[in-house]
N, C-alpha and C. Protein backbone atom coordinates (compact mmCIF):
# COMPACT_ATOMS: atom_id res chain seq x y z
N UNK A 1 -139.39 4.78 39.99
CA UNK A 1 -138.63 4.82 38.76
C UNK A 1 -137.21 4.41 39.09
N UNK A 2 -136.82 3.73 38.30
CA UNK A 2 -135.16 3.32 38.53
C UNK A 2 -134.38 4.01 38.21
N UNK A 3 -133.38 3.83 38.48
CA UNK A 3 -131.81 5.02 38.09
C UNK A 3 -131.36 4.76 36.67
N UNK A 4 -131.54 3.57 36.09
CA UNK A 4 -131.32 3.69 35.16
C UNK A 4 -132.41 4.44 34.44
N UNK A 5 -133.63 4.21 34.17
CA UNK A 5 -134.35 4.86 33.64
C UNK A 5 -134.53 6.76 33.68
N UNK A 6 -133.79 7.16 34.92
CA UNK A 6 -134.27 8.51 35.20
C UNK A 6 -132.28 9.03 34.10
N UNK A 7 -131.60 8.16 34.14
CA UNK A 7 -130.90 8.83 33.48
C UNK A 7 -130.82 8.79 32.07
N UNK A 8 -131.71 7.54 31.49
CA UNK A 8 -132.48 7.41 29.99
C UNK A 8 -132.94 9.02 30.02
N UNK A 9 -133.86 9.42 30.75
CA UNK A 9 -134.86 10.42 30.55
C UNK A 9 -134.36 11.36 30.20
N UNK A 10 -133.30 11.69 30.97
CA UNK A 10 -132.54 12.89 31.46
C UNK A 10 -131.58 12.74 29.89
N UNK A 11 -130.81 12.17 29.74
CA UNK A 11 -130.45 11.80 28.03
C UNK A 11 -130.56 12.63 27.15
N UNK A 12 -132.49 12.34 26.81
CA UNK A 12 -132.77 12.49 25.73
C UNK A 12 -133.88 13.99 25.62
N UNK A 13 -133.18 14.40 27.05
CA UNK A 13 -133.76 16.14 26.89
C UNK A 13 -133.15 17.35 25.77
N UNK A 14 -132.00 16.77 25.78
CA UNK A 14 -130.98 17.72 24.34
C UNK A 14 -131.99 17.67 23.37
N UNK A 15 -132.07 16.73 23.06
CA UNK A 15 -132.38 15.66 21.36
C UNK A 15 -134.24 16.82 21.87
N UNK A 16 -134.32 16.79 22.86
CA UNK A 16 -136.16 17.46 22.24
C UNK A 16 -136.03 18.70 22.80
N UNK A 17 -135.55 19.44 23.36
CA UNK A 17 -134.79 20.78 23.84
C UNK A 17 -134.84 21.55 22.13
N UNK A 18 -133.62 20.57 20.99
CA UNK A 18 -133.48 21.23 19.87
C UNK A 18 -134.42 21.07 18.79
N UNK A 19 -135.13 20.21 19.12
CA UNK A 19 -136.53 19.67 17.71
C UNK A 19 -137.10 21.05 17.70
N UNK A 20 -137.60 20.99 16.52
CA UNK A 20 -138.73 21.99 15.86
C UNK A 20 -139.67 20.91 14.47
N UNK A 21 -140.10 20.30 14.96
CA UNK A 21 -141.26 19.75 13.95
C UNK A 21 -141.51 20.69 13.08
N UNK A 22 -141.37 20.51 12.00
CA UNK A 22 -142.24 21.47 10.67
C UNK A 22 -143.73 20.99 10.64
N UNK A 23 -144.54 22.15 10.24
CA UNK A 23 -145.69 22.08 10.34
C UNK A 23 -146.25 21.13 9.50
N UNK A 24 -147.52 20.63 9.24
CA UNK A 24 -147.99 19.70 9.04
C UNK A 24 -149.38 20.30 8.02
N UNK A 25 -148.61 20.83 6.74
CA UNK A 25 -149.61 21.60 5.90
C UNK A 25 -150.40 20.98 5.24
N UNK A 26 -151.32 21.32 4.41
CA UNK A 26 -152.20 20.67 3.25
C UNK A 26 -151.44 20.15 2.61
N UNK A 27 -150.40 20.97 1.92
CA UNK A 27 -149.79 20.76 1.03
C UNK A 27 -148.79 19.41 1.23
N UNK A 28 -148.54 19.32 2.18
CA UNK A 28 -147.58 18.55 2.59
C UNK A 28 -148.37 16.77 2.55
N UNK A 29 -149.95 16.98 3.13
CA UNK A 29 -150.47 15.89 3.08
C UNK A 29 -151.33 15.86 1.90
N UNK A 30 -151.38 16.54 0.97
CA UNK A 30 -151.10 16.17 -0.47
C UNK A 30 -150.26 15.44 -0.87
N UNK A 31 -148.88 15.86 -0.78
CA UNK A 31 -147.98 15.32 -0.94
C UNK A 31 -147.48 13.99 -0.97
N UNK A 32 -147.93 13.69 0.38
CA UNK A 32 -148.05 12.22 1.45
C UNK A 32 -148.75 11.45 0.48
N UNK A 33 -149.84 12.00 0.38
CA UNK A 33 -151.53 11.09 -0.36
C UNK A 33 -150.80 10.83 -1.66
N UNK A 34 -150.25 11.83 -2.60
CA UNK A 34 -149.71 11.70 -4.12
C UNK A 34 -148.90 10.36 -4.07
N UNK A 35 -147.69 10.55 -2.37
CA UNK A 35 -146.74 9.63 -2.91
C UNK A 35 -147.16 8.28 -2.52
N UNK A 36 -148.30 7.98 -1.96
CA UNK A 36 -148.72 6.75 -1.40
C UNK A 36 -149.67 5.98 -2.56
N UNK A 37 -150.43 6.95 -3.48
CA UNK A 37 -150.59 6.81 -4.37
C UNK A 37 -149.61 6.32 -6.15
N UNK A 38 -148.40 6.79 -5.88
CA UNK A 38 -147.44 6.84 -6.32
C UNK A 38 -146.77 5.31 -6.14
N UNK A 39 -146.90 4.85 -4.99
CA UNK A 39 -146.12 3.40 -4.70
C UNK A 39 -147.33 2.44 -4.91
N UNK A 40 -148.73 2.68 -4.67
CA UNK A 40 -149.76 1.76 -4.84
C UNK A 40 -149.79 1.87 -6.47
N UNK A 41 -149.11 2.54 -7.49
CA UNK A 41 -149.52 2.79 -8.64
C UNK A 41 -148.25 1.19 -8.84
N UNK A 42 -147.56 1.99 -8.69
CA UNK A 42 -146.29 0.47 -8.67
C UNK A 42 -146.33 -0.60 -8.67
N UNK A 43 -146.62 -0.93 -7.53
CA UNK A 43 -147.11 -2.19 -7.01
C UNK A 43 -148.18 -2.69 -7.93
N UNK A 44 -149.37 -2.08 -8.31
CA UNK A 44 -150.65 -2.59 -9.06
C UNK A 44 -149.40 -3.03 -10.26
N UNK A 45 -148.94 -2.09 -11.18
CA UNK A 45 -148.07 -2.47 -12.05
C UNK A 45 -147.38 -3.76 -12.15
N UNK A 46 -146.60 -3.96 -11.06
CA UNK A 46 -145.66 -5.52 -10.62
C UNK A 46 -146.91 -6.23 -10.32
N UNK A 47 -148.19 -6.23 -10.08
CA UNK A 47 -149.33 -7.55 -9.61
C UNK A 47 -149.90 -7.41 -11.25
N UNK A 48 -149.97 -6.58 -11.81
CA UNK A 48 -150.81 -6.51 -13.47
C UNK A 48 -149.71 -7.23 -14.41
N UNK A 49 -148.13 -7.16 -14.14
CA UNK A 49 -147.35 -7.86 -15.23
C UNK A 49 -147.56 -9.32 -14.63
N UNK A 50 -147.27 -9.52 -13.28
CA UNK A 50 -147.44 -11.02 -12.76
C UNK A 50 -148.77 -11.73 -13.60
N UNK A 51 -150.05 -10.89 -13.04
CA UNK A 51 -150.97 -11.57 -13.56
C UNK A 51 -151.12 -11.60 -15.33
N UNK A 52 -150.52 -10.60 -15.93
CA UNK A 52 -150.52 -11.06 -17.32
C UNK A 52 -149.92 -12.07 -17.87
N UNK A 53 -148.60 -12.15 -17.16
CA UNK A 53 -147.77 -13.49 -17.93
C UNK A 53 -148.71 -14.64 -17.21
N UNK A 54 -149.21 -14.64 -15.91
CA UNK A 54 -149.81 -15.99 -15.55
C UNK A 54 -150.80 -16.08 -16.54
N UNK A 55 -151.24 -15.63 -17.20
CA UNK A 55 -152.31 -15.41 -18.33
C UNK A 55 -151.86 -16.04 -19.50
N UNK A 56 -151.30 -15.34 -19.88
CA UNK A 56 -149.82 -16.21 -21.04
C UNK A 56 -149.82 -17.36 -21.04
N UNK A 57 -149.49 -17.83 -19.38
CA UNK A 57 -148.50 -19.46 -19.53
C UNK A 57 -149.83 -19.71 -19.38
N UNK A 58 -151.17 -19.86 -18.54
CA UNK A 58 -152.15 -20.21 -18.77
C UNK A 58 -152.49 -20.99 -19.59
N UNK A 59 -152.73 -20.08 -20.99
CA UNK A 59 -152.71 -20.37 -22.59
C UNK A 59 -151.89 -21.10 -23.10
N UNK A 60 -150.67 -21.51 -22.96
CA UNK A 60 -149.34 -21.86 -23.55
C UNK A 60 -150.13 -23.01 -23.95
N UNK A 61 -149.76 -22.96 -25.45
CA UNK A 61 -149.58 -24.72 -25.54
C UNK A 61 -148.64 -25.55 -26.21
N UNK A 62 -148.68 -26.79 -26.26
CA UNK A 62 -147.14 -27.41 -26.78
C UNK A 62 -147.54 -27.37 -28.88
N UNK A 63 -146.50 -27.90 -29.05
CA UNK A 63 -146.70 -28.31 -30.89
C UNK A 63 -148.13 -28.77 -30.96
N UNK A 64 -148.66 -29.70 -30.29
CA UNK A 64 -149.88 -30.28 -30.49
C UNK A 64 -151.25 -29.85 -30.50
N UNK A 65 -150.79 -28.48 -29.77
CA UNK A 65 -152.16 -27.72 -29.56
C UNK A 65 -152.30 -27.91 -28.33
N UNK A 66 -151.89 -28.94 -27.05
CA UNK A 66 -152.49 -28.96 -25.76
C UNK A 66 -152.04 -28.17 -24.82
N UNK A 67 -152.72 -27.50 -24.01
CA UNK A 67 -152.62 -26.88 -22.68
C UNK A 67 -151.52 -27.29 -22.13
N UNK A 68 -150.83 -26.61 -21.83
CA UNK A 68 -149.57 -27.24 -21.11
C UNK A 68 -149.29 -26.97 -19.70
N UNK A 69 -150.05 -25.85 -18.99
CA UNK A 69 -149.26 -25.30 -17.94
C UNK A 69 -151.00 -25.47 -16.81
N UNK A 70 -151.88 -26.00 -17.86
CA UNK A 70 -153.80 -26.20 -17.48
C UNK A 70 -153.93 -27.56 -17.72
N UNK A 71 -154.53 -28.53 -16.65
CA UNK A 71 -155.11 -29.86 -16.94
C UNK A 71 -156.11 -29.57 -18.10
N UNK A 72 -155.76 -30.21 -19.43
CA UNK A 72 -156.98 -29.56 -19.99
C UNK A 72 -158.70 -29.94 -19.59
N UNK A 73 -158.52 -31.14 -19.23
CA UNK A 73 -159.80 -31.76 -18.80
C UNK A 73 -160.66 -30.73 -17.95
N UNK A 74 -159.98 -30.49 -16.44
CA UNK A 74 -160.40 -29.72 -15.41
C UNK A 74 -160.36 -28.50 -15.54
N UNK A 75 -159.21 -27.83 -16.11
CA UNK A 75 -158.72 -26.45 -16.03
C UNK A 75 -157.93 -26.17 -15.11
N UNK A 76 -157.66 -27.05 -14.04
CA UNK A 76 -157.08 -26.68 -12.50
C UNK A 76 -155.30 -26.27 -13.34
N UNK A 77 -154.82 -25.12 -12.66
CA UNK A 77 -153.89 -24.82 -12.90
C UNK A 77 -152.55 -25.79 -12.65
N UNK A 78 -151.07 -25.59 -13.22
CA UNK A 78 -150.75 -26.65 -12.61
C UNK A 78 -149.42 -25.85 -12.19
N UNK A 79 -149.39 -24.69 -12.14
CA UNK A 79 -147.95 -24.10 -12.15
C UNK A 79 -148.22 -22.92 -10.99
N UNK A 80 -146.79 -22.94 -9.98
CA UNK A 80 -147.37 -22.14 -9.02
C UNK A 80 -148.16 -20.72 -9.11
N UNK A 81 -149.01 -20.03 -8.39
CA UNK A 81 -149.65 -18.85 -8.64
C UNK A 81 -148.71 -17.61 -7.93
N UNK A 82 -148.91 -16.37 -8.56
CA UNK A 82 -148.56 -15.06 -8.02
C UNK A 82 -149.15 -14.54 -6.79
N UNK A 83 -149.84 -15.30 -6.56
CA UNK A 83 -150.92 -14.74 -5.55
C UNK A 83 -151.18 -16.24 -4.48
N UNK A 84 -150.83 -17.28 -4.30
CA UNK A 84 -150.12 -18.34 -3.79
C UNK A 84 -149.37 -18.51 -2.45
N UNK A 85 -149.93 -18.86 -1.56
CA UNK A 85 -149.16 -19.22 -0.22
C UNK A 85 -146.79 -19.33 -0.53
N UNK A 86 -147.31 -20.18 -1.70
CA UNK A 86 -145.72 -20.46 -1.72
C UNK A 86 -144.98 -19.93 -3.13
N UNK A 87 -146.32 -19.68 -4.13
CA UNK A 87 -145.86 -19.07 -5.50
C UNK A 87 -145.32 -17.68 -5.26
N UNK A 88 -145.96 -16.76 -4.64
CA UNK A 88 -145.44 -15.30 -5.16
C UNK A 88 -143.92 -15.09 -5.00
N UNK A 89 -143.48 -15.97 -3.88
CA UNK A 89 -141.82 -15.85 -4.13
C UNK A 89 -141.13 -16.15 -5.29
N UNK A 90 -142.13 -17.20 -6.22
CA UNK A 90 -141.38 -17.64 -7.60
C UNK A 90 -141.95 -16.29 -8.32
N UNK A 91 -142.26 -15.94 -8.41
CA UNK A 91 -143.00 -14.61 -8.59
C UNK A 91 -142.30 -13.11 -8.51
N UNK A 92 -141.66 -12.86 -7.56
CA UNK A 92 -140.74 -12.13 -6.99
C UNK A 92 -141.76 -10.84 -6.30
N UNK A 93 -142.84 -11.50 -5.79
CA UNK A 93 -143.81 -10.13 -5.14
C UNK A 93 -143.47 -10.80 -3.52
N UNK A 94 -144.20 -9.64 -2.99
CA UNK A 94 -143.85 -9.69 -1.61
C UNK A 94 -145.14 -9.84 -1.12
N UNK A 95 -145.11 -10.45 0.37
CA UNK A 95 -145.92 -11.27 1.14
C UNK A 95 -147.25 -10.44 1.13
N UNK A 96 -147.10 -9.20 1.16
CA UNK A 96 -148.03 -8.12 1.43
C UNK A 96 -148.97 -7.87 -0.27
N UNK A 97 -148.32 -8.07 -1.19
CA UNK A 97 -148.78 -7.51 -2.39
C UNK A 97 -149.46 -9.24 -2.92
N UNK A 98 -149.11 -10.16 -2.40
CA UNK A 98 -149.69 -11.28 -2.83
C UNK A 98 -150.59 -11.76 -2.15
N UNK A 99 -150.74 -10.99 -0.98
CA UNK A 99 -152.48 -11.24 -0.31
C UNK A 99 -153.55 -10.02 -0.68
N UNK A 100 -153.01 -9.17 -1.08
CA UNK A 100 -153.87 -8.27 -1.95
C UNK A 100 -154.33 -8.62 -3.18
N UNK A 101 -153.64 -9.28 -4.21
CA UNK A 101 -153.37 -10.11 -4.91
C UNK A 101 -154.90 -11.28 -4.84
N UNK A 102 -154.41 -11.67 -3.91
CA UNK A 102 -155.12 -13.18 -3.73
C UNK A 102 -156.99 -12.17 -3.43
N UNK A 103 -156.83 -11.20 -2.51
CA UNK A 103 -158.07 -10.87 -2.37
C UNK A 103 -158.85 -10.61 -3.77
N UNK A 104 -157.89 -9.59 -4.28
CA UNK A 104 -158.88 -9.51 -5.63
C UNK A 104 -159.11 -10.00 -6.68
N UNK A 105 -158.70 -11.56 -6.51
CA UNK A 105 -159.02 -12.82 -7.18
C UNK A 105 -160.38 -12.90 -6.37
N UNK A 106 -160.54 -13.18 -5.50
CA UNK A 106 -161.65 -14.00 -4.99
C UNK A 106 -162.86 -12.80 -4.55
N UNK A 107 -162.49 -11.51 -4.70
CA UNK A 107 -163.59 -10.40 -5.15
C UNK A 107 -163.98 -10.79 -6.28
N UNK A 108 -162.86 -10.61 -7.26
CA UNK A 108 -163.43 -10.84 -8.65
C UNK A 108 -164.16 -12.61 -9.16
N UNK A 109 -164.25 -13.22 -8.12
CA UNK A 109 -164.43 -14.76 -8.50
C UNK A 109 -165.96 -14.45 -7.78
N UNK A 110 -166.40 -13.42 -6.80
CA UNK A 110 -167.51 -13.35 -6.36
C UNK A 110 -168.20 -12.44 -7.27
N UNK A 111 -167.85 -11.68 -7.79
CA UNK A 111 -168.34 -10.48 -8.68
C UNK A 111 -168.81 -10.88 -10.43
N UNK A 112 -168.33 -12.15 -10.07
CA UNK A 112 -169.32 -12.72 -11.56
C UNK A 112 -168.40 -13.50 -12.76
N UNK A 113 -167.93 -13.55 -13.42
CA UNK A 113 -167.60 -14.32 -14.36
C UNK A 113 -165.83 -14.36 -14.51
N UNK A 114 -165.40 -14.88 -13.34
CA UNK A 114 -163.95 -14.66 -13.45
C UNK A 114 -163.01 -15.24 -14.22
N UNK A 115 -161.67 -15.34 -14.78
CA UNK A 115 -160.97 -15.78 -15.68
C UNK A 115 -160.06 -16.70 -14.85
N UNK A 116 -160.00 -16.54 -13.25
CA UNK A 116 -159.26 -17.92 -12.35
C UNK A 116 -160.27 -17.52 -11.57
N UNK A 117 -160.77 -19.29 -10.94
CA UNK A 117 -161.30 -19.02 -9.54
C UNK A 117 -160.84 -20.45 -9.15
N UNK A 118 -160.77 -20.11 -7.42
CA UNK A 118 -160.87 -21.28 -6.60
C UNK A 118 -161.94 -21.94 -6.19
N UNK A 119 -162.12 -23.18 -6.30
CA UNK A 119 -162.72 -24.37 -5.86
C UNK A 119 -162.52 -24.37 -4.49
N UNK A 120 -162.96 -24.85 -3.27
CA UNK A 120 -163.23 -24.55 -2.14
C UNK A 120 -163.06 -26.36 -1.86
N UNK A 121 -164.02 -27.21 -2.63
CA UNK A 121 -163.80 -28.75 -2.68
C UNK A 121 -162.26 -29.03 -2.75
N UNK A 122 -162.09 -28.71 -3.69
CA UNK A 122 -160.81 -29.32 -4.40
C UNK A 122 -159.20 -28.43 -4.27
N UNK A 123 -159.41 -27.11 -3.14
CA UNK A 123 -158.37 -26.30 -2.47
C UNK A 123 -157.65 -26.00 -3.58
N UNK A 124 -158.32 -25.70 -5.13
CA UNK A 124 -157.09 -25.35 -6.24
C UNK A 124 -157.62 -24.43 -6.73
N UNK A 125 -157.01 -23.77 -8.00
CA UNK A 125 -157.39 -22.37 -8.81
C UNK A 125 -157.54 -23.53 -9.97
N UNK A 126 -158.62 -22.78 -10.59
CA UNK A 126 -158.63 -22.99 -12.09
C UNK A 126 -159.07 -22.05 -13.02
N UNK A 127 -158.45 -22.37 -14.10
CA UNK A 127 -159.11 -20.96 -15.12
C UNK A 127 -160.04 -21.81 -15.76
N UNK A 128 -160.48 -20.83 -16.04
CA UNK A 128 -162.32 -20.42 -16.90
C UNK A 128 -162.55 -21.17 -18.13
N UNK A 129 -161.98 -21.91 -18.53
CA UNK A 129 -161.74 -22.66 -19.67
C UNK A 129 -162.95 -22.60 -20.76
N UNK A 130 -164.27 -23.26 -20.30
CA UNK A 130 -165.65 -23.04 -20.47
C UNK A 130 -165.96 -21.49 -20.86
N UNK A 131 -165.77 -20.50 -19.88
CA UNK A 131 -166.05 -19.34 -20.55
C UNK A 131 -165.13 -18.85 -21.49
N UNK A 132 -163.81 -18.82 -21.19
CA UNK A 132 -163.01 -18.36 -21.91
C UNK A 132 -161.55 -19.03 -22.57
N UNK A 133 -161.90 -19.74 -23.90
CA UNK A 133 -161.80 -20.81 -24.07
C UNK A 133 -160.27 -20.48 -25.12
N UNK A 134 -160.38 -19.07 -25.66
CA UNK A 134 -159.04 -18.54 -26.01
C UNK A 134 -158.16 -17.17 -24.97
N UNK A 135 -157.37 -17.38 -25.91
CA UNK A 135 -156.22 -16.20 -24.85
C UNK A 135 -156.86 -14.62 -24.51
N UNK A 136 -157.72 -14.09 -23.26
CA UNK A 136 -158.34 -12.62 -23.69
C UNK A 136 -157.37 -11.84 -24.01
N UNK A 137 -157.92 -10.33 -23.97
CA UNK A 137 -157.13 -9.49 -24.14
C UNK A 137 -156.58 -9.25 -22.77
N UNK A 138 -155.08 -9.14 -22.72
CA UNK A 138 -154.81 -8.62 -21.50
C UNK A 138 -155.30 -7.89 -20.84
N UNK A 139 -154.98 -6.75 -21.39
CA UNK A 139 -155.45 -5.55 -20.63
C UNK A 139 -156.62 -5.43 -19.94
N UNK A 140 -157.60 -5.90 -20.67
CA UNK A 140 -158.96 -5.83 -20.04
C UNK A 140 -158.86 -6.51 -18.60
N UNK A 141 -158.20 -7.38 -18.38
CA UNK A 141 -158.15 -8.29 -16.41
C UNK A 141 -157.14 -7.38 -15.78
N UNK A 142 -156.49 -6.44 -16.36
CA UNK A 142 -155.83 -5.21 -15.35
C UNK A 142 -156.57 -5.29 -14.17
N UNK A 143 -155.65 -5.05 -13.30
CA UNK A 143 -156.27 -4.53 -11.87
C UNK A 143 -156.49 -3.29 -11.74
N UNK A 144 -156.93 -2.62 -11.16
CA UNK A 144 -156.81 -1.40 -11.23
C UNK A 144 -156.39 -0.80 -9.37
N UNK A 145 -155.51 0.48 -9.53
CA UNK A 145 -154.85 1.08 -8.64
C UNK A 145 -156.32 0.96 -7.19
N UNK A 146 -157.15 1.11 -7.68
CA UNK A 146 -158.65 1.48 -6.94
C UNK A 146 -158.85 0.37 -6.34
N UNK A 147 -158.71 -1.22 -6.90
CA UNK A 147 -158.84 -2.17 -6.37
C UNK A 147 -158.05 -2.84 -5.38
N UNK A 148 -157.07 -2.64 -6.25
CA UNK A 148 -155.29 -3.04 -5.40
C UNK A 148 -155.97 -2.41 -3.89
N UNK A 149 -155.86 -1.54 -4.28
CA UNK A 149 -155.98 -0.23 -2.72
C UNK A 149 -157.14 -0.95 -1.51
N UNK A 150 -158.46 -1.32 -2.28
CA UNK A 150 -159.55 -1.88 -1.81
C UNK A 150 -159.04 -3.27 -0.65
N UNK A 151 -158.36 -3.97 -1.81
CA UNK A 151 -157.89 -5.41 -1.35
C UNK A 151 -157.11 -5.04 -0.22
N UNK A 152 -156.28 -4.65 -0.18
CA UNK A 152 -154.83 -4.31 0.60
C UNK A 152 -155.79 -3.70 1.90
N UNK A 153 -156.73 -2.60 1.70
CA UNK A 153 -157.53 -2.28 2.65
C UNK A 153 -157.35 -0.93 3.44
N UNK A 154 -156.83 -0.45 2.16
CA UNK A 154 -156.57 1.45 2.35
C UNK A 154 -156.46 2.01 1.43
């Protein structure tokens, strides 16, 4: 061991000499669980408004009636995504909440009749045009806290 290191050691005997850890109750990891629950409630919130307005502009159309923000032909989106390698920053989500994001797009694109999915050929998102040919109801494509959690992977 080196001298410097043995007088690191020697240091930081005060600092754990005076600790007393508080115990580590139920209650306490209730607590923990509530507030982790508490910030995943959040977050779903900021990924459920993202994905509603992307829903919105989706739909948008000009005076004429046409799709504006959707090739109408294809459906391929044309405006960056929330859930997007380079969109969620236009977005204002963070790196972590937009790959959770992105997962439970492509759960929900495996799980049956989705309202965006990616093409794998053609490396783009498109919405559902064919199935869902007017604006849904929001609410109903909510994410839910359960999923968020799933995606993210805790």
């Amino acid at each position: 061991m080196a001298n410097g290191s043995i007088f690191r050691a020697i240091e930081r005997k005060p600092a754990i000499s005076t600790t007393r850890p508080e115990r580590y109750t139920n209650i306490q990891r209730a607590a923990d669980n509530l507030s982790r629950r508490n910030v995943d409630a959040a977050v779903t919130e900021l990924i459920n408004e993202a994905h509603s307005r992307l829903i919105v502009l989706a739909y948008e159309r000009d005076d004429a009636a046409h799709l504006v923000n959707v090739d109408a032909a294809t459906g391929k989106l044309l405006i960056p995504l929330p859930w997007g390698k380079a969109g969620y920053k236009k977005w204002g989500l963070a790196p972590s909440e937009a790959d959770a994001f992105r997962r439970v797009m492509f759960s929900r694109q495996r799980a049956g009749l989705p309202l965006f999915f990616f093409d794998r050929s053609r490396r783009s998102w498109f919405l559902a045009l064919a199935d869902y040919p007017a604006l849904p109801v929001l609410s109903e494509w909510n994410i839910g806290v359960g999923e968020y959690r799933a995606a993210r992977g805790g």
